[in-house]
Every structure is written in C-alpha cells, then in structure tokens.
Protein backbone atom coordinates (compact mmCIF):
# COMPACT_ATOMS: atom_id res chain seq x y z
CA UNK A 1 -154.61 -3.94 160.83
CA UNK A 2 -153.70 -7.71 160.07
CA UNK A 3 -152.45 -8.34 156.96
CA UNK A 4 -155.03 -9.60 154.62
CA UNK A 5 -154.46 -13.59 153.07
CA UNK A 6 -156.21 -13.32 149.70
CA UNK A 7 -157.75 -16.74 148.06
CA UNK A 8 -155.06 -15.99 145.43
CA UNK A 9 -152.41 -17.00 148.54
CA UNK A 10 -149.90 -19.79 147.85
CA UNK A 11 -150.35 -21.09 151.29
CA UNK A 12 -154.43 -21.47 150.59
CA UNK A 13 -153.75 -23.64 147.26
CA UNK A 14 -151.53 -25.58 149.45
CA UNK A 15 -153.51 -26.33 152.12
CA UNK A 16 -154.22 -30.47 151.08
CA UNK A 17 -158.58 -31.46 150.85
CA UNK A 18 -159.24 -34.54 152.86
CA UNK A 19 -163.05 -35.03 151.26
CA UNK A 20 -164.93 -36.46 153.90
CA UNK A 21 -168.33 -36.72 151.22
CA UNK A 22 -170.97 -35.34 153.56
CA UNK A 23 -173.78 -34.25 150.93
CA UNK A 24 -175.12 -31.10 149.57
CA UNK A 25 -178.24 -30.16 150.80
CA UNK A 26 -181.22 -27.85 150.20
CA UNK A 27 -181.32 -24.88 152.91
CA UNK A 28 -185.12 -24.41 152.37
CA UNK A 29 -185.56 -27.35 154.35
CA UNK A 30 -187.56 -27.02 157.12
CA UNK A 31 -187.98 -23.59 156.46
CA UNK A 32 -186.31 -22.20 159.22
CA UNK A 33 -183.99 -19.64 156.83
CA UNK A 34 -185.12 -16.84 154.68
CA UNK A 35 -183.90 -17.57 151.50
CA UNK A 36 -183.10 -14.64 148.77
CA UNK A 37 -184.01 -15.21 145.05
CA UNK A 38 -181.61 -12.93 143.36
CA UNK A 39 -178.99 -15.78 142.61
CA UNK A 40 -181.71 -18.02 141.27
CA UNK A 41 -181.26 -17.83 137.66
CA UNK A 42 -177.76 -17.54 137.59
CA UNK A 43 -177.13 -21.16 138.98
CA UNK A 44 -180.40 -22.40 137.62
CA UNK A 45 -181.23 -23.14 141.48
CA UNK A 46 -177.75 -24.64 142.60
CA UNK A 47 -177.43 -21.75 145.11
CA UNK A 48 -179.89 -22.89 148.00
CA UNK A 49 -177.40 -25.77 148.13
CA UNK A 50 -174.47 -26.32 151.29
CA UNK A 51 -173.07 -29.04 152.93
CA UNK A 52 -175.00 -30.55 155.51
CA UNK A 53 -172.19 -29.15 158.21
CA UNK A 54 -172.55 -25.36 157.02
CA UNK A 55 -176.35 -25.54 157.21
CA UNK A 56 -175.83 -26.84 160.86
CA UNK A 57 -173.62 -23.96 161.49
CA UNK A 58 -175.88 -21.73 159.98
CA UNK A 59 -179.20 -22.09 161.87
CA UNK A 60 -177.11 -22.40 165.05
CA UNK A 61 -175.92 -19.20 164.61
CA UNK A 62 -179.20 -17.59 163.77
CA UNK A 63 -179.88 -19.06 167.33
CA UNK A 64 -177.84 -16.90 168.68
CA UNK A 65 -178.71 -13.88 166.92
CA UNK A 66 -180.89 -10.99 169.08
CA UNK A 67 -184.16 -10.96 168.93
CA UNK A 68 -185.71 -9.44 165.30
CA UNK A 69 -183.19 -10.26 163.44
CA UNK A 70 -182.49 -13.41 161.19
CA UNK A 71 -180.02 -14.42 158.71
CA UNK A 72 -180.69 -13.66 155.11
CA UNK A 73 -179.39 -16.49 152.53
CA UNK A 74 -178.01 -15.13 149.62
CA UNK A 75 -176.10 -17.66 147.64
CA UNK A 76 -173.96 -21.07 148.74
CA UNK A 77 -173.25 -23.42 146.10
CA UNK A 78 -172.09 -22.06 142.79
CA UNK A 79 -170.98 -24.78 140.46
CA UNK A 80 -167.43 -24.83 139.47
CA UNK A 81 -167.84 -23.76 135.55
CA UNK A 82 -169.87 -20.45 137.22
CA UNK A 83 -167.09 -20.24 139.41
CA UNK A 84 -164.37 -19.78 136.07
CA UNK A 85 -167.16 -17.54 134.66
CA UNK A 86 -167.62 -15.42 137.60
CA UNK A 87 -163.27 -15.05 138.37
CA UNK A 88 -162.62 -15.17 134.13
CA UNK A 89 -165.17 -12.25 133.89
CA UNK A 90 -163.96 -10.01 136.85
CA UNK A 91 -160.20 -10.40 136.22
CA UNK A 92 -161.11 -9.40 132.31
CA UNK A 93 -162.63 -6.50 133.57
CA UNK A 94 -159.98 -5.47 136.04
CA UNK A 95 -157.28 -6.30 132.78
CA UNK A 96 -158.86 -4.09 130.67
CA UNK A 97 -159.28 -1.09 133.61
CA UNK A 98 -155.64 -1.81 134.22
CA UNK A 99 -153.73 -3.34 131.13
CA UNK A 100 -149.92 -2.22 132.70
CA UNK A 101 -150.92 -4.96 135.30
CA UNK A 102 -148.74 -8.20 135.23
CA UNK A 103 -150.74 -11.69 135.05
CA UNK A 104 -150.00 -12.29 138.67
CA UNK A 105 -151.02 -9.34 140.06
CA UNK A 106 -154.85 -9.55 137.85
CA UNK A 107 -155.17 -12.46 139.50
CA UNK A 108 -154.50 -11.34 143.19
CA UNK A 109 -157.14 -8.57 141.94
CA UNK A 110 -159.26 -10.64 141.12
CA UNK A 111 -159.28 -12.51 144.28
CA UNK A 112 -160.54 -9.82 146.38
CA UNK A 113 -163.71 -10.63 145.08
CA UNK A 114 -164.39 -13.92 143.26
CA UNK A 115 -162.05 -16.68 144.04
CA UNK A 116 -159.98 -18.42 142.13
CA UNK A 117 -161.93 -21.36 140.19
CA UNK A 118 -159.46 -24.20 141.74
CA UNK A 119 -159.92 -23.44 145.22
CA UNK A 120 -163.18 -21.96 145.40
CA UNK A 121 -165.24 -22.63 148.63
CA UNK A 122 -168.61 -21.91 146.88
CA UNK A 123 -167.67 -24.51 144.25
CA UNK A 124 -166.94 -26.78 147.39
CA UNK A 125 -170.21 -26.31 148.97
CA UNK A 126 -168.55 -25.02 151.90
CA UNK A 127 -168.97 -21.24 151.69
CA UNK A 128 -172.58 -19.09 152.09
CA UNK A 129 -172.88 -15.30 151.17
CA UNK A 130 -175.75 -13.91 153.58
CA UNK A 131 -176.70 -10.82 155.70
CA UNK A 132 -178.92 -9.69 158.04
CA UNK A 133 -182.89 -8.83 157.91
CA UNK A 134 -185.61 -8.17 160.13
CA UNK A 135 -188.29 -10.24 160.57
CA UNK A 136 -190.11 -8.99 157.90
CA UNK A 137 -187.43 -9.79 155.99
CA UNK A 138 -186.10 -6.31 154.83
CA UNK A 139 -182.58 -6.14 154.78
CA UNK A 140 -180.36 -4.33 157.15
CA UNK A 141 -177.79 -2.03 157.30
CA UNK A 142 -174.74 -3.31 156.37
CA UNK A 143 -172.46 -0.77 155.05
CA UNK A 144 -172.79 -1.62 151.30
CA UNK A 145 -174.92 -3.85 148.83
CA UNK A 146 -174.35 -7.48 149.29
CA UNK A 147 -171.64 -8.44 146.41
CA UNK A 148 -170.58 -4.84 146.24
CA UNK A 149 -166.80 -4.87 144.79
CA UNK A 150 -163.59 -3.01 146.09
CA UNK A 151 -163.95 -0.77 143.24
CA UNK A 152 -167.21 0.32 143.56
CA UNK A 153 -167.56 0.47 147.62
CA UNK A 154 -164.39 2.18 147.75
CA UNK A 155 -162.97 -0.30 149.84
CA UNK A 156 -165.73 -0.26 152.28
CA UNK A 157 -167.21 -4.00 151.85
CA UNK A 158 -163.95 -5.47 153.65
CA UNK A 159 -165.32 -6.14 156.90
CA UNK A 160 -163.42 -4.14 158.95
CA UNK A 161 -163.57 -0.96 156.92
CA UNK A 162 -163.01 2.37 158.09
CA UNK A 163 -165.47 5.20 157.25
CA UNK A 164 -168.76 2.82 157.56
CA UNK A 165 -172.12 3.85 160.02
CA UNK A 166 -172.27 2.87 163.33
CA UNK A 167 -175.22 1.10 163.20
CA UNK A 168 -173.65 -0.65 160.14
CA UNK A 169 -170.82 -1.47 162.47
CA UNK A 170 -173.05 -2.82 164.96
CA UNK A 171 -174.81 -5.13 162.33
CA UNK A 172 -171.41 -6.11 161.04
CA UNK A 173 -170.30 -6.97 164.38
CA UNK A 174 -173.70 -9.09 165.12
CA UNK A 175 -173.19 -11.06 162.35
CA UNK A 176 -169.60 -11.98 163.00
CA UNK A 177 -170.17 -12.88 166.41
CA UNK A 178 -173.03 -15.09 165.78
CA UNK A 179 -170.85 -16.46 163.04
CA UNK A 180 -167.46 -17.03 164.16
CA UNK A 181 -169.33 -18.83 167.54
CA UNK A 182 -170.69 -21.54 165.20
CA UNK A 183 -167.24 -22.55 163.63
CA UNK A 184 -167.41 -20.04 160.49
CA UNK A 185 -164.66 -17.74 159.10
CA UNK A 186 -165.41 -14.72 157.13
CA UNK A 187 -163.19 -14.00 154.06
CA UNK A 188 -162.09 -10.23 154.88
CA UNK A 189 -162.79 -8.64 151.62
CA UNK A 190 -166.14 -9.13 152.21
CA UNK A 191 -168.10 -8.51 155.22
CA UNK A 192 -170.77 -11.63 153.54
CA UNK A 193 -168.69 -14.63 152.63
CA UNK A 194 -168.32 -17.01 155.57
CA UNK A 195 -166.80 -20.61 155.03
CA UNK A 196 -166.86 -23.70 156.83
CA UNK A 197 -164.64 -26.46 156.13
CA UNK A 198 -163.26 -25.14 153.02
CA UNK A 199 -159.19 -24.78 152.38
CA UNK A 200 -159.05 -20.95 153.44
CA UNK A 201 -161.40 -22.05 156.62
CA UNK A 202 -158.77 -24.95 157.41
CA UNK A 203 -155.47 -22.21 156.54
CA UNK A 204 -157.30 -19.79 159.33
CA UNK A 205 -158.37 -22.12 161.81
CA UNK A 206 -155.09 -24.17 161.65
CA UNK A 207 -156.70 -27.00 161.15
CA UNK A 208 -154.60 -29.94 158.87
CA UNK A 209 -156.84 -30.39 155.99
CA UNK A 210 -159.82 -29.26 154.73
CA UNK A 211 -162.90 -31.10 154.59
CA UNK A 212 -164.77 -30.21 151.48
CA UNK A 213 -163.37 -29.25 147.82
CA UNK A 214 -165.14 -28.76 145.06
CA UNK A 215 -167.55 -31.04 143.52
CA UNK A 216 -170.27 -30.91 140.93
CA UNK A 217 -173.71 -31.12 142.34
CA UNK A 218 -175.41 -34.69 141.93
C-alpha cells in the first residue's frame, strides 16, 4: 500500500498559498446538488459554502456519475475557529484515551481525522465532504457512516480499506473516479474528503502553490 501523507506532514505546512481570491459561494445554487442538513447548525449555515472552482468540479463530476446516482453534499466550508474546535476537541479526546502519547504524535492522531487548524482545506474553502445517494436521495453504501473515525470504523473509513462490501467497494470506486476526473484529490483517511486547490491538493498533484488558504467567510 502507499504510504499515507497525513495533514499533520511537514511537507503539507510547507507547501507556500498563492491566494488567487476567487469567492465563496453557495452550492444550493441552481439547485443542481442535493444538499445534506446535518452540518447546518454547527456552522450556523457556513457549510453549503466552496470556492467557485470546487463547485465547478463538483457538478462536473456528478456529470459523469452513472445513471441513479448523484452526489450527496455534506459539509464544505467550516470556518477556521470550528476548525481549532473540531482538531482541539478530537486530539483531547485521543490525549486522554492515550495519555503515554508524546505531543507530536496526538497531533499526527489527530490528523487522521480533523486537520490541523493552520492548514485546513475546509477552513480554505477548498475541501467538500460528500457521498453518494440515489435519486431519491437515500444514501448509499459506502462502507461506514460519513465522518466515521479510525477508532470507531476500525480502520475501515480510509478509502482503500480492506475488509469492506463489494458493493461498498464499487460505490467507493464510483465516487473516486468521477472525482479524481474533475481535478479532485481525496484525503486517504477518509473515503469523503476531496480537495481542490488546497495545500495537500497542490503537495499531491505537484503542483507549485496552492490556490486557496484559509479565509473567514465575508
């Protein structure tokens, strides 16, 4: 298997942000996504917010998806103070499950599942958590919950996890393909995060700079 690059990496905090300012905008527009309400109250509405790139990327890859199936948005924007809450919160827990742990190694933890506050693609606008769904909108097979953690899935909501269905493989696989085609990269710990533009996006595609860090939404 290929090694792994956490967000907690070095080499992703390294990678320089060339903001280019394209906006934040509201996926609801024109309808064409299903959009999920479970994040609502936690951002008090931030989440149906990407950059105007993402969204592009997103409803072309929906294009491409087979017929009855559409992408489910979960959650893009998450403003940078939820962000500290989110990491702060998980890394306490892990601390406390695991108090022999050095700092350094609560914070590679940690990074499994919520990234680091200072180079956080959600915080940039840049990253979307989603699925799939019918087009009645159930959800489908996928493995695990959305946001399910290494703890709890036993390792089985990295994206190329052993011991999965097959027709949770063959969702998985869907979703990447339609995915990857439009310019994304998926963060490996979890078969749902996908980035476009962000610093780990720019660190896996080898591109010289990102194009979106974080920003507080107007």
């Amino acid at each position: 298997m290929t090694e792994i690059v956490l967000m907690s990496d070095p080499k992703v905090a390294a990678v320089p942000v060339r903001e280019c300012g394209e906006r934040l905008v509201d996926v609801r527009r024109g309808g064409a996504l299903l959009v999920d309400q479970r994040k609502s109250q936690d951002s008090a509405g931030a989440f149906v917010h990407l950059r105007e790139g993402v969204l592009d990327r997103l409803l072309t890859a929906q294009a491409q998806l087979p017929r009855g199936m559409r992408l489910l948005y979960v959650e893009g924007y998450r403003p940078p103070a939820l962000q500290r809450h989110y990491f702060d919160e998980y890394a306490a827990r892990l601390r406390a499950e695991h108090p022999e742990w050095a700092a350094e190694r609560i914070r590679s933890a940690a990074s499994r599942y919520v990234s680091p506050p200072e180079i956080a693609p959600h915080s940039a606008g840049a990253a979307v958590d989603l699925t799939l769904a019918d087009d009645a909108g159930r959800e489908l097979d996928m493995g695990t919950r959305m946001n399910a953690s290494p703890e709890e899935s036993a390792g089985a909501c990295y994206t190329r996890a052993d011991g999965i269905g097959e027709e949770a493989r063959c969702h998985r696989d869907i979703l990447g393909t339609a995915l990857s085609a439009a310019g994304l990269v998926n963060y490996p710990t979890e078969w749902w995060h996908w980035s476009y533009g962000d610093r780990y996006w720019a660190l896996q595609t080898g591109a010289e700079a990102a194009h979106y860090g974080p920003r507080e939404l107007d």
